[in-house]
N, C-alpha and C. Protein backbone atom coordinates (compact mmCIF):
# COMPACT_ATOMS: atom_id res chain seq x y z
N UNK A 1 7.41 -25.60 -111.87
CA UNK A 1 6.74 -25.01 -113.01
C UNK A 1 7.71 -25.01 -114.20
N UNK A 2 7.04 -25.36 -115.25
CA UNK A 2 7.67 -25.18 -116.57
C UNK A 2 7.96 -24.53 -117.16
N UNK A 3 8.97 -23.76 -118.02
CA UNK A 3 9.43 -22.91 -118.99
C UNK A 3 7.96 -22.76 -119.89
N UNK A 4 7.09 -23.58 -120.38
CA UNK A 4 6.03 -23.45 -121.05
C UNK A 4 5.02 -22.73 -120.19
N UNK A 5 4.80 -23.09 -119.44
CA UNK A 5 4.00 -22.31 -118.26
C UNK A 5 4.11 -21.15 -117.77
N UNK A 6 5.58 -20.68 -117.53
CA UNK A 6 5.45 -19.68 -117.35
C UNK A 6 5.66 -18.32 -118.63
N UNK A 7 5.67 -18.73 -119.91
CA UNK A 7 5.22 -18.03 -120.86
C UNK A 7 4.17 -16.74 -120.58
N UNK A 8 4.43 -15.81 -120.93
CA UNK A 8 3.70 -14.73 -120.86
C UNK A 8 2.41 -14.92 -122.18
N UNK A 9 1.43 -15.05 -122.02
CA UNK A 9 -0.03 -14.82 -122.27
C UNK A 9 -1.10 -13.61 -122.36
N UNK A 10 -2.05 -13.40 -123.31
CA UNK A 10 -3.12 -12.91 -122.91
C UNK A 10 -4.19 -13.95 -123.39
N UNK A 11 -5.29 -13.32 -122.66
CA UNK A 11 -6.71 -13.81 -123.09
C UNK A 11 -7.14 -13.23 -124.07
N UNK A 12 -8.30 -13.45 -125.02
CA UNK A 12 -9.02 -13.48 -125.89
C UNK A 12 -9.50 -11.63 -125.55
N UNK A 13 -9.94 -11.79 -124.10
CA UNK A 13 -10.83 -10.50 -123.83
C UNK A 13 -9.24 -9.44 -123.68
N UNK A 14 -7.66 -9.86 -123.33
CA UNK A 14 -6.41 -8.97 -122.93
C UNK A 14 -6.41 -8.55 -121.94
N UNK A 15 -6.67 -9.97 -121.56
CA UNK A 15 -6.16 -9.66 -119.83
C UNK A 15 -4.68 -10.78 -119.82
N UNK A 16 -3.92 -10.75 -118.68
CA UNK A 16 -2.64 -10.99 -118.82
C UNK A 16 -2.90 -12.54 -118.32
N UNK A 17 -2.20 -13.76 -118.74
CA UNK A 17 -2.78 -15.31 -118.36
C UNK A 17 -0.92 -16.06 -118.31
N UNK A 18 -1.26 -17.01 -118.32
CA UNK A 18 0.03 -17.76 -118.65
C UNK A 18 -0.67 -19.65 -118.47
N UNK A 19 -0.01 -20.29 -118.62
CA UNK A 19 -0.41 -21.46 -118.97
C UNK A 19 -0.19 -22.39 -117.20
N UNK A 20 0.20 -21.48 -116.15
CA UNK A 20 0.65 -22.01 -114.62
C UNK A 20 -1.18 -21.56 -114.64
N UNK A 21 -1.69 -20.85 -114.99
CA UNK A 21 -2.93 -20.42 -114.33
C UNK A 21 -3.74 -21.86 -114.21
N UNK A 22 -3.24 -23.04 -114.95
CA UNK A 22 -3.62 -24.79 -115.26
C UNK A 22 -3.06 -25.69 -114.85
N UNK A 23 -2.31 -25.31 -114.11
CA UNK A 23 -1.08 -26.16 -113.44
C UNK A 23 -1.84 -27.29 -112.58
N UNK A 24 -1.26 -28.46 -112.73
CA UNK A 24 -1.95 -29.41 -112.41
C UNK A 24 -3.65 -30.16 -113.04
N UNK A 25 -3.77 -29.57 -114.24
CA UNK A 25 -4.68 -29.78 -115.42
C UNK A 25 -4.06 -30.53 -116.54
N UNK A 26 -4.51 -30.68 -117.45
CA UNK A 26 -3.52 -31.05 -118.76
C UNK A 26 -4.81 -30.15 -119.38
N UNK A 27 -3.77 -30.06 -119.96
CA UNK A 27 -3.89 -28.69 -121.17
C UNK A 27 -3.83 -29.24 -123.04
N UNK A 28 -5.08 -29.01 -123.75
CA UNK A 28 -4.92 -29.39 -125.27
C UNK A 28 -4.95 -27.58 -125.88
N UNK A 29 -3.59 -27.10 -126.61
CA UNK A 29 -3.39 -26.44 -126.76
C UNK A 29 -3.35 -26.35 -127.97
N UNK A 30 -4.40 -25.63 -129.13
CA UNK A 30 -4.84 -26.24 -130.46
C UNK A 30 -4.76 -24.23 -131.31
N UNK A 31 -3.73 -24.44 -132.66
CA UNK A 31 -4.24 -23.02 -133.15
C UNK A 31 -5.06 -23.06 -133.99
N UNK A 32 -6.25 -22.31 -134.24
CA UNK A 32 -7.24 -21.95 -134.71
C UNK A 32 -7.42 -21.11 -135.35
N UNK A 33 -8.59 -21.49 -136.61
CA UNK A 33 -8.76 -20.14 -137.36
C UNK A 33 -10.46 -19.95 -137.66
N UNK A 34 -11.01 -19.54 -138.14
CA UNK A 34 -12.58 -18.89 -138.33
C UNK A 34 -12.92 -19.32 -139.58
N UNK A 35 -11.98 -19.58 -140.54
CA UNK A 35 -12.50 -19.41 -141.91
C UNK A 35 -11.92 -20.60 -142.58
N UNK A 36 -11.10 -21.62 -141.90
CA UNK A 36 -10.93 -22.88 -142.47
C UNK A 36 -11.67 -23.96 -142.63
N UNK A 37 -10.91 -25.19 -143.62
CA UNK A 37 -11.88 -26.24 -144.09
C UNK A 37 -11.90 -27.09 -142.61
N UNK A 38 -10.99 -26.87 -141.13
CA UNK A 38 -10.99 -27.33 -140.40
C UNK A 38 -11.87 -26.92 -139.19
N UNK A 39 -12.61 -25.29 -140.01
CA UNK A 39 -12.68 -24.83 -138.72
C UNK A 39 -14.02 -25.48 -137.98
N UNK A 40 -14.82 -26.60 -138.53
CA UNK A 40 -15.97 -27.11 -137.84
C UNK A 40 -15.29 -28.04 -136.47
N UNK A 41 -14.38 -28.14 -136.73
CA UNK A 41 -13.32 -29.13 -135.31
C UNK A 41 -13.46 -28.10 -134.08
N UNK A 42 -14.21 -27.11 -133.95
CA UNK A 42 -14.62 -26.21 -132.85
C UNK A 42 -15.36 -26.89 -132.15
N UNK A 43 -16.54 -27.66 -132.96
CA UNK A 43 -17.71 -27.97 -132.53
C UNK A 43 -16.89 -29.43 -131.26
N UNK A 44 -16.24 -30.27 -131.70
CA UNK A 44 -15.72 -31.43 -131.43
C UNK A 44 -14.70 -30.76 -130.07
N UNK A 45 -13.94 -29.68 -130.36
CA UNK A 45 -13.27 -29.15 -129.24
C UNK A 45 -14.31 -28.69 -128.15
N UNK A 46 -15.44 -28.20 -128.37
CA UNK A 46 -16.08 -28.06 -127.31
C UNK A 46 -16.49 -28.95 -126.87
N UNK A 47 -16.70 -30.20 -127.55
CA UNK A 47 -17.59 -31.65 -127.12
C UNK A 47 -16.73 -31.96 -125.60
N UNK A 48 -15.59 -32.17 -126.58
CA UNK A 48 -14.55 -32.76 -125.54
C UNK A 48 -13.96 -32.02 -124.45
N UNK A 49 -14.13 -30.57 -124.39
CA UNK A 49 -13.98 -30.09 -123.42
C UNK A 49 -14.83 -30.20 -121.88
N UNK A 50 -16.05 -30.20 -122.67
CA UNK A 50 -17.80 -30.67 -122.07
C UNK A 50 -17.36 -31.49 -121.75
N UNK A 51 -16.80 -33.20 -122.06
CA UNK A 51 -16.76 -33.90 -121.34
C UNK A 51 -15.52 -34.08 -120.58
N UNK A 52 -14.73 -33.59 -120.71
CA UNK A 52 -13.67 -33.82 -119.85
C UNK A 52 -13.14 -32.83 -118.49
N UNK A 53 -13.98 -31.46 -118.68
CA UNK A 53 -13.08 -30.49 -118.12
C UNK A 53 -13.27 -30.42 -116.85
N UNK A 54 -14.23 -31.67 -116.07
CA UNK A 54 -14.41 -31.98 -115.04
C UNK A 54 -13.78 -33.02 -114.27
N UNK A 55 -12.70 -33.16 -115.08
CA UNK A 55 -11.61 -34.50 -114.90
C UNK A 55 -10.44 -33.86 -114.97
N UNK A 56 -10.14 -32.58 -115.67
CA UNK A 56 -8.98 -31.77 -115.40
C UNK A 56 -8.33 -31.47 -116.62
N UNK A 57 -9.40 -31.45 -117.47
CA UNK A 57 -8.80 -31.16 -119.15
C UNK A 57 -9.25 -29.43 -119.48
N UNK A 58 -8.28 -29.06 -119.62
CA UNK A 58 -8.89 -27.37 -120.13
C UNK A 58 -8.47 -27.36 -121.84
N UNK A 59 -8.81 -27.38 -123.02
CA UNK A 59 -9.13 -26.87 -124.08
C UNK A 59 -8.48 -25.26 -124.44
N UNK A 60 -7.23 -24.99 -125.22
CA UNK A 60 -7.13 -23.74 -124.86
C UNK A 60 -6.81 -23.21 -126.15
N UNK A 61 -7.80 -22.75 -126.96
CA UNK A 61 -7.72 -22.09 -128.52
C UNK A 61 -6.83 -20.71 -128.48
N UNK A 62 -6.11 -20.95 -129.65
CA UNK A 62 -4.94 -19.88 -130.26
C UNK A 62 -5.07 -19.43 -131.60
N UNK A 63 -6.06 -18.24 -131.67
CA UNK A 63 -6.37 -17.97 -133.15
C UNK A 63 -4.76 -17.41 -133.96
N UNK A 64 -5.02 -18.07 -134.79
CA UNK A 64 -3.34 -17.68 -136.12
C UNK A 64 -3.87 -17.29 -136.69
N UNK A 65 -3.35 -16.04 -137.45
CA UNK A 65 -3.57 -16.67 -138.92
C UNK A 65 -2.50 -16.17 -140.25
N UNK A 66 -1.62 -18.00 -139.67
CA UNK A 66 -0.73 -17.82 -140.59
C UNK A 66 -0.35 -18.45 -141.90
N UNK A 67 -2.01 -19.39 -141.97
CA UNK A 67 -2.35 -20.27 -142.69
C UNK A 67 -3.38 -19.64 -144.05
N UNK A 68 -3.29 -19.48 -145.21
CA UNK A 68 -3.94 -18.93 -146.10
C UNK A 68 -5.28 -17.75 -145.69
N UNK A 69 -4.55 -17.03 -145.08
CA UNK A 69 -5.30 -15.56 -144.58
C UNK A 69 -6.55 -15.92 -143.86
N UNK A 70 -6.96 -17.43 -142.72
CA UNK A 70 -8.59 -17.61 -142.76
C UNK A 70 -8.66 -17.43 -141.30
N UNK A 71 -8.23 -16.27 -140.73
CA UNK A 71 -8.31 -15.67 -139.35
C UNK A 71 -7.67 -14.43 -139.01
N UNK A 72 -8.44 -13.41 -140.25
CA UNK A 72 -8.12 -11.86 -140.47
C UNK A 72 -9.33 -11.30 -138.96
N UNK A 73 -10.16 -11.43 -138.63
CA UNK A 73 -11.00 -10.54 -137.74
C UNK A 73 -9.82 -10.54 -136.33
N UNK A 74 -10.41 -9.51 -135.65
CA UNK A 74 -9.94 -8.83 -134.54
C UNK A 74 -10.13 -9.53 -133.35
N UNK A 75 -9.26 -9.96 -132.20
CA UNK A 75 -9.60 -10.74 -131.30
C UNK A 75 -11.48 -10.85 -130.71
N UNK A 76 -12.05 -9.49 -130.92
CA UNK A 76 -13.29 -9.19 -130.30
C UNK A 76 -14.08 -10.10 -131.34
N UNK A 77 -14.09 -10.08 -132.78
CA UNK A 77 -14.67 -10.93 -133.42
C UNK A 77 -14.51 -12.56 -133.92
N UNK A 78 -13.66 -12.76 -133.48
CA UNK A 78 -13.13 -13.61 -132.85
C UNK A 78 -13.86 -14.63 -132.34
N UNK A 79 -13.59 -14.10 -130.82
CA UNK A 79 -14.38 -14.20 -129.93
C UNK A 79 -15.87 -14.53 -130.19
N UNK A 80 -16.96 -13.63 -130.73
CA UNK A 80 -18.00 -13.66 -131.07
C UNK A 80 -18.16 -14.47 -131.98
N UNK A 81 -17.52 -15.12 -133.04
CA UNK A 81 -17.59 -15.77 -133.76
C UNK A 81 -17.63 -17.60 -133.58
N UNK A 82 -16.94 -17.42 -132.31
CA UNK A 82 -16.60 -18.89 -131.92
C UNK A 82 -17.52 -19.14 -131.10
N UNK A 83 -18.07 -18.24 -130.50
CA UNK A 83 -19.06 -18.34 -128.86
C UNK A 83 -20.85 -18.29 -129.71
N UNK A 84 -20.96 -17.51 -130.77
CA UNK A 84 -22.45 -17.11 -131.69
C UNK A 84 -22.59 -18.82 -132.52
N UNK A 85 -20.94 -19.14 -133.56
CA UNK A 85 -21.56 -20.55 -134.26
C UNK A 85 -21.33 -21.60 -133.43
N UNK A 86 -20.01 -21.88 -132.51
CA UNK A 86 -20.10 -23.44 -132.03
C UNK A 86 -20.54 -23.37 -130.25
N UNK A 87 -20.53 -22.37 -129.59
CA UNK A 87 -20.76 -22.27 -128.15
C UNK A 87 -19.61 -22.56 -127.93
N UNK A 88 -18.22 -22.06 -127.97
CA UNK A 88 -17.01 -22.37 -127.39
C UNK A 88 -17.27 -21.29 -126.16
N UNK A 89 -16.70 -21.84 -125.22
CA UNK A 89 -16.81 -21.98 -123.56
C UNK A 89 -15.38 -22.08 -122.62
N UNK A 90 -14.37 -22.95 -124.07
CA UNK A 90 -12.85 -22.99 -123.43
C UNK A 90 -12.27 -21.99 -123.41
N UNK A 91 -11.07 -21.67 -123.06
CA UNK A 91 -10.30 -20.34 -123.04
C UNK A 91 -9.59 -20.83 -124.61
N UNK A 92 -9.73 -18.98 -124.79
CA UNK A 92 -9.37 -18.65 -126.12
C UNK A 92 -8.20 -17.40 -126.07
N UNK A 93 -7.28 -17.47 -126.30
CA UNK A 93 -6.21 -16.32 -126.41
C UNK A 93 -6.14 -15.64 -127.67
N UNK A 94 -5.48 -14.41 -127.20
CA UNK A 94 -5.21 -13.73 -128.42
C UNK A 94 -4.75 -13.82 -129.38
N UNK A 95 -5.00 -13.37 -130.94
CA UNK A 95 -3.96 -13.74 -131.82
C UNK A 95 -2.99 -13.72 -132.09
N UNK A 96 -2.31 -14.89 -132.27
CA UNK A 96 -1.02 -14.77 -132.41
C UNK A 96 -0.30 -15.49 -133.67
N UNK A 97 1.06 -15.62 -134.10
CA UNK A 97 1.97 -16.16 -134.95
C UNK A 97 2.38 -17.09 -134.48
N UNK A 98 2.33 -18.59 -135.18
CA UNK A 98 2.43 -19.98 -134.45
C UNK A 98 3.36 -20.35 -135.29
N UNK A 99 3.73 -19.88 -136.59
CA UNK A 99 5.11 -20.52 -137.75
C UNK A 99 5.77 -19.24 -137.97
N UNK A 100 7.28 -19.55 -137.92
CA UNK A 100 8.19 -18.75 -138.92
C UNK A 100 8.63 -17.76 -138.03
N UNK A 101 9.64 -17.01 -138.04
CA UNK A 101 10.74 -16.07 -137.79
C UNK A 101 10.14 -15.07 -136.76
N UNK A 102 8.43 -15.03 -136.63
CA UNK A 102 7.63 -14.32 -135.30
C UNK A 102 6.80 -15.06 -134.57
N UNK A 103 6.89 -16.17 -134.75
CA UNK A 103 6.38 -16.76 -133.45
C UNK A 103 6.45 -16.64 -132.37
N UNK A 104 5.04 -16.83 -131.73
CA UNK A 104 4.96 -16.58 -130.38
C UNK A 104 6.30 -17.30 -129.61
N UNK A 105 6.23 -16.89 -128.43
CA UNK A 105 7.39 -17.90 -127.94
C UNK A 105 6.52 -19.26 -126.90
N UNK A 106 4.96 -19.03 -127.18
CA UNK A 106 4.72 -20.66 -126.42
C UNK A 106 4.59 -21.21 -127.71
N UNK A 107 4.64 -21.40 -128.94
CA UNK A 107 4.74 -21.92 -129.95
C UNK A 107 6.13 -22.21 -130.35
N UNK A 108 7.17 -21.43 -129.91
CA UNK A 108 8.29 -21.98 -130.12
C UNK A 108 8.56 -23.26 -129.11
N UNK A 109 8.45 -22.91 -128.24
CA UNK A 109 8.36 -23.82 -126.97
C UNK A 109 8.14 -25.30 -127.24
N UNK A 110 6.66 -25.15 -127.62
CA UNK A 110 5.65 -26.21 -128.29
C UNK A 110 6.43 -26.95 -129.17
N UNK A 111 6.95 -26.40 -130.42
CA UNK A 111 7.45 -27.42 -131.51
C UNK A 111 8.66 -27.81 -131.00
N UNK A 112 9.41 -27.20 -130.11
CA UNK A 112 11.03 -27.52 -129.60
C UNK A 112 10.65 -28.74 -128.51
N UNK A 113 9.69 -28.31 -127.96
CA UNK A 113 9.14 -30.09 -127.12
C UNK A 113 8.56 -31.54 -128.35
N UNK A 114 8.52 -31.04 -129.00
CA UNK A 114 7.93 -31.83 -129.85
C UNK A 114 7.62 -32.03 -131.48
N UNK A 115 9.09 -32.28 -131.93
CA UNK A 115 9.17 -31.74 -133.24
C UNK A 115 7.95 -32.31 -134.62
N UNK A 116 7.40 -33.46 -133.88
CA UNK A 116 6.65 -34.50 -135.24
C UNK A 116 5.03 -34.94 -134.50
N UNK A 117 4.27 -34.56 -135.56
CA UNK A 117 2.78 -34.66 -134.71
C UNK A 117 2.44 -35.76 -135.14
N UNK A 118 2.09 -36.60 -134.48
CA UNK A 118 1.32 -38.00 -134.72
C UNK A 118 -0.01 -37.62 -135.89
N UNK A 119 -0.47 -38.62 -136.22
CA UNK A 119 -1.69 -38.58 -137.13
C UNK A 119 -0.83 -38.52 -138.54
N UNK A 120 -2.03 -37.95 -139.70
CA UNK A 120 -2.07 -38.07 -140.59
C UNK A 120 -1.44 -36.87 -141.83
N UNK A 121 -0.29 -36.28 -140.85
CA UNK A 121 0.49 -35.11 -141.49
C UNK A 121 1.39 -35.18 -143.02
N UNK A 122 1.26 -36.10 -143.30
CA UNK A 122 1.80 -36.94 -144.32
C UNK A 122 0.99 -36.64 -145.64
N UNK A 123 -0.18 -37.19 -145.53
CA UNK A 123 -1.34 -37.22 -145.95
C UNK A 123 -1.69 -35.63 -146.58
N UNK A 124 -1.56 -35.13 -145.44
CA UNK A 124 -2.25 -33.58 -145.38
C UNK A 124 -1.56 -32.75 -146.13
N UNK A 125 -0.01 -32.94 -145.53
CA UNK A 125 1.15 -31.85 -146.41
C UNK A 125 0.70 -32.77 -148.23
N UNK A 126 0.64 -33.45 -148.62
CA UNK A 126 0.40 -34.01 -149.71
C UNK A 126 -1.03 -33.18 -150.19
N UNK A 127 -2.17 -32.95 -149.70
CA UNK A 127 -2.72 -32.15 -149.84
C UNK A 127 -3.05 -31.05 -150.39
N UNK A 128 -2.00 -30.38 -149.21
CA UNK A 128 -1.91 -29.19 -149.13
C UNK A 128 -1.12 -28.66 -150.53
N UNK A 129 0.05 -29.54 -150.83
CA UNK A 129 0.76 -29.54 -152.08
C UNK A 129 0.25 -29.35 -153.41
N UNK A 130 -1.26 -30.45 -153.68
CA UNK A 130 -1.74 -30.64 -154.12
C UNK A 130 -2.70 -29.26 -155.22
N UNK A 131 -2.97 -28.29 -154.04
CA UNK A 131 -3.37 -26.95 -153.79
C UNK A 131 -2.57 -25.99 -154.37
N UNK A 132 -1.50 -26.23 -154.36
CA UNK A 132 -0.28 -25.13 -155.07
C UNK A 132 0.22 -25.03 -154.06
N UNK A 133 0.50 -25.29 -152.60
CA UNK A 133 0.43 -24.22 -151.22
C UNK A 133 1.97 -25.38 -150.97
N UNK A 134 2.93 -24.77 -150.67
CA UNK A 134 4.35 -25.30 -149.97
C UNK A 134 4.25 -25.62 -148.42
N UNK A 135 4.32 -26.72 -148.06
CA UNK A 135 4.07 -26.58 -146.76
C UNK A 135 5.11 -26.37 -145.65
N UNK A 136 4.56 -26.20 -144.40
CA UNK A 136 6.07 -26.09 -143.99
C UNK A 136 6.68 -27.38 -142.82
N UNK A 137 8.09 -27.67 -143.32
CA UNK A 137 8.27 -28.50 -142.87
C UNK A 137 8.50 -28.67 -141.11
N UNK A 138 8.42 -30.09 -141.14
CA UNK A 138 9.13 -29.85 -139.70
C UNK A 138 9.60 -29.60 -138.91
N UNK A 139 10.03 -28.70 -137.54
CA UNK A 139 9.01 -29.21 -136.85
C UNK A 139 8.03 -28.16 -136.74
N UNK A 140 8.08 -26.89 -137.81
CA UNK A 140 7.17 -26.11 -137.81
C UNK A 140 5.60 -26.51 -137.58
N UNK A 141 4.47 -25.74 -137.44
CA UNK A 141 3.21 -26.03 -137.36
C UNK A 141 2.84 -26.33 -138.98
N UNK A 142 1.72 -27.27 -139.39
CA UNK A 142 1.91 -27.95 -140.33
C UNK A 142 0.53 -26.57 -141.16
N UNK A 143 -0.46 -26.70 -140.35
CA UNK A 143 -1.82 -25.94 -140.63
C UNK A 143 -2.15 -25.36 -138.97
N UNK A 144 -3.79 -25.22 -138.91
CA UNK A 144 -4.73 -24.28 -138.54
C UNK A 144 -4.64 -25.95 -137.68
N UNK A 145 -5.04 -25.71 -136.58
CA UNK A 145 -5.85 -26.73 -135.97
C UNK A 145 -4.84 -28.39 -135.39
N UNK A 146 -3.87 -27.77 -135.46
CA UNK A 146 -2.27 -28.82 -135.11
C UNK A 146 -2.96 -28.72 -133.05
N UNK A 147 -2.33 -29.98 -132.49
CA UNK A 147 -3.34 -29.85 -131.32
C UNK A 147 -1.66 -30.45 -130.37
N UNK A 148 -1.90 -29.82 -129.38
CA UNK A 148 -0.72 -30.14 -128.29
C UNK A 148 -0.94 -30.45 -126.31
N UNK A 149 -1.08 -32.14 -126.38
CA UNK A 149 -1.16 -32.18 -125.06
C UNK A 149 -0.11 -31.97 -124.35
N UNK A 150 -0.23 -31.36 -123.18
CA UNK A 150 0.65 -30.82 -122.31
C UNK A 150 0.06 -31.00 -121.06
N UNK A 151 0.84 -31.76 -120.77
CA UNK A 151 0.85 -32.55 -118.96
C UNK A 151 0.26 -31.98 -118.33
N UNK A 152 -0.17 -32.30 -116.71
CA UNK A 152 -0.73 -31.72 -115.44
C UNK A 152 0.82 -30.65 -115.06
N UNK A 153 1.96 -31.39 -115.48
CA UNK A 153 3.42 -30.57 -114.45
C UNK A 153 4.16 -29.87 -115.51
N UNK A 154 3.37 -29.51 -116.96
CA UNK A 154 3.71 -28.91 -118.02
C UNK A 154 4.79 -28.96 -119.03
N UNK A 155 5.09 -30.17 -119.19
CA UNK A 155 5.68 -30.85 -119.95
C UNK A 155 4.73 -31.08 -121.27
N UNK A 156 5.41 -31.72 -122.39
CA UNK A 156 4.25 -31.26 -123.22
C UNK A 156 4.39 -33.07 -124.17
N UNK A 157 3.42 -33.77 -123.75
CA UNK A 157 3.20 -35.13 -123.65
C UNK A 157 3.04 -35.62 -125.21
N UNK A 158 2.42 -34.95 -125.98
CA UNK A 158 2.15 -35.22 -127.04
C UNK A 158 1.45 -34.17 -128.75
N UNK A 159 1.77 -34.16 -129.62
CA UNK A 159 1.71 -33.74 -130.77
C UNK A 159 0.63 -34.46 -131.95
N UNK A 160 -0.80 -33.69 -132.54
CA UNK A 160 -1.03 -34.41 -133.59
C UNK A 160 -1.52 -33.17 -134.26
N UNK A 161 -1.74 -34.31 -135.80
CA UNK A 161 -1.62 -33.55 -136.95
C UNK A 161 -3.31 -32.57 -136.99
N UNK A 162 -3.16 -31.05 -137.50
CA UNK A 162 -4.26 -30.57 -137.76
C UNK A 162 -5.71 -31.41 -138.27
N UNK A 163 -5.21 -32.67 -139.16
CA UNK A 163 -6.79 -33.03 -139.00
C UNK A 163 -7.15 -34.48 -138.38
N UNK A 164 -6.18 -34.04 -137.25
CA UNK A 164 -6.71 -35.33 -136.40
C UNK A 164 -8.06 -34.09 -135.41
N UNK A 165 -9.21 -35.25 -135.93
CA UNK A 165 -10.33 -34.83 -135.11
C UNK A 165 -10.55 -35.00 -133.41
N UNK A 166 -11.30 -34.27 -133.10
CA UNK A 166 -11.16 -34.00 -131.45
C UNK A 166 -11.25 -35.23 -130.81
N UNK A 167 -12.43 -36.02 -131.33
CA UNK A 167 -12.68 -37.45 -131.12
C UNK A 167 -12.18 -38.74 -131.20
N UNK A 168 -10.96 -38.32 -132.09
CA UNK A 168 -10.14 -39.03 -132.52
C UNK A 168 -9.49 -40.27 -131.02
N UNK A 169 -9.42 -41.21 -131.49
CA UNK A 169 -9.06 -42.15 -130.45
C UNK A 169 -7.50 -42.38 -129.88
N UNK A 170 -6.86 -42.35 -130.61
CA UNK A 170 -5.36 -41.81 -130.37
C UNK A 170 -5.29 -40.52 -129.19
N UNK A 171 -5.20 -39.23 -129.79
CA UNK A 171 -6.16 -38.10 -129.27
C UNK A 171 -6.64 -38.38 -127.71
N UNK A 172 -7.63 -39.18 -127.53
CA UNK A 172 -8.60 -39.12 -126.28
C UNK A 172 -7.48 -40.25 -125.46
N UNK A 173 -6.79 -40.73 -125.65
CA UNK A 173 -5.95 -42.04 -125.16
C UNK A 173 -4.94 -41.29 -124.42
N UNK A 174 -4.72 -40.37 -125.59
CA UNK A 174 -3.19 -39.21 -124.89
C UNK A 174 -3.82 -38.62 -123.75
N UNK A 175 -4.70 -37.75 -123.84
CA UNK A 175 -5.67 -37.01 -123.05
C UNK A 175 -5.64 -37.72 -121.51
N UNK A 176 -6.34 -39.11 -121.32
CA UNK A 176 -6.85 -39.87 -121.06
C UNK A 176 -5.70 -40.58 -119.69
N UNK A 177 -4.51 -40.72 -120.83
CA UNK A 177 -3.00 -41.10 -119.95
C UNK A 177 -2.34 -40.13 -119.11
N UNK A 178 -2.63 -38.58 -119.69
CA UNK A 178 -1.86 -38.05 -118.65
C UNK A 178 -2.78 -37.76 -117.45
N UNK A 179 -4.53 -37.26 -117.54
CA UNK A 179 -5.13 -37.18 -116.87
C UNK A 179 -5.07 -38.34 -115.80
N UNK A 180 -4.77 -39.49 -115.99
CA UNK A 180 -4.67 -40.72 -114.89
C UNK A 180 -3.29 -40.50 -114.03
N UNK A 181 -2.53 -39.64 -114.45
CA UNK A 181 -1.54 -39.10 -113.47
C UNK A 181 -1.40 -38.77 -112.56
């Protein structure tokens, strides 16, 4: 078992979890918010959970919100919010701090396995710039919706950028390679 795995956790509802509870799964470990321009990528995270989680893919949302205030409600609304607009079904944890000096420690974890997210982060921080908004650099979390595969033996396989979509083909390839493990 992995140092990532055995991270101390809660669930969405605060009950006590850790990321071994998947051991031998691969795990897309994505932070989330309610009120972003990203947040319709719920709908696509559930797609792909639907189709995969019978092959050994679990989907596991991490509401932040450390990204322009757009995930202020309370884990309970939360919750209701994700399950009432997109039917999310994956496991959802509590809120937590994914950038900067309080980060969780499976988010520290996360960027120390993997300092640079594939996709179109380039693009985005340019964006984001664009906006007035400073982004933060490497290997910090970039935005809302940054997505992290992590092996069946919890190693953490791969990194992409917040608006790489769920469907994304890169994405489903990573997915795809470790699941054939």
């Amino acid at each position: 078992m992995t140092h990532i795995q055995q991270i101390p956790l809660k669930t969405i509802q605060g009950a006590d979890a850790s990321l071994a509870d998947y051991a031998g799964k691969v795990v897309l470990a994505v932070n989330v918010a309610s009120k972003c321009g990203l947040t319709p990528q719920y709908e696509g995270l559930e797609k792909l959970y639907g189709d995969y989680k019978d092959k050994g893919l679990v989907v596991a949302g991490f509401p932040a919100n450390d990204f322009g205030a757009q995930e202020l409600g309370s884990n309970e609304e939360i919750a209701t919010f994700c399950t009432t607009n997109f039917g999310v079904d994956f496991p959802m944890f509590e809120k937590i701090v994914v950038t900067g000096p309080e980060k969780h420690p499976l988010y520290a974890a996360l960027t120390s396995a993997r300092p640079e997210a594939q996709g179109d982060g380039a693009a985005f921080r340019e964006r984001l710039a664009g906006y007035g908004i400073t982004p933060n650099p490497e290997p910090e979390i970039l935005w809302n919706f940054e997505k992290f595969v992590i092996a069946k033996d919890g190693t953490v396989a791969a990194r992409f950028a917040p608006t790489t979509e769920p469907d994304d083909a890169a994405l489903i390839a990573a997915i795809e390679a470790e699941l054939a493990k």
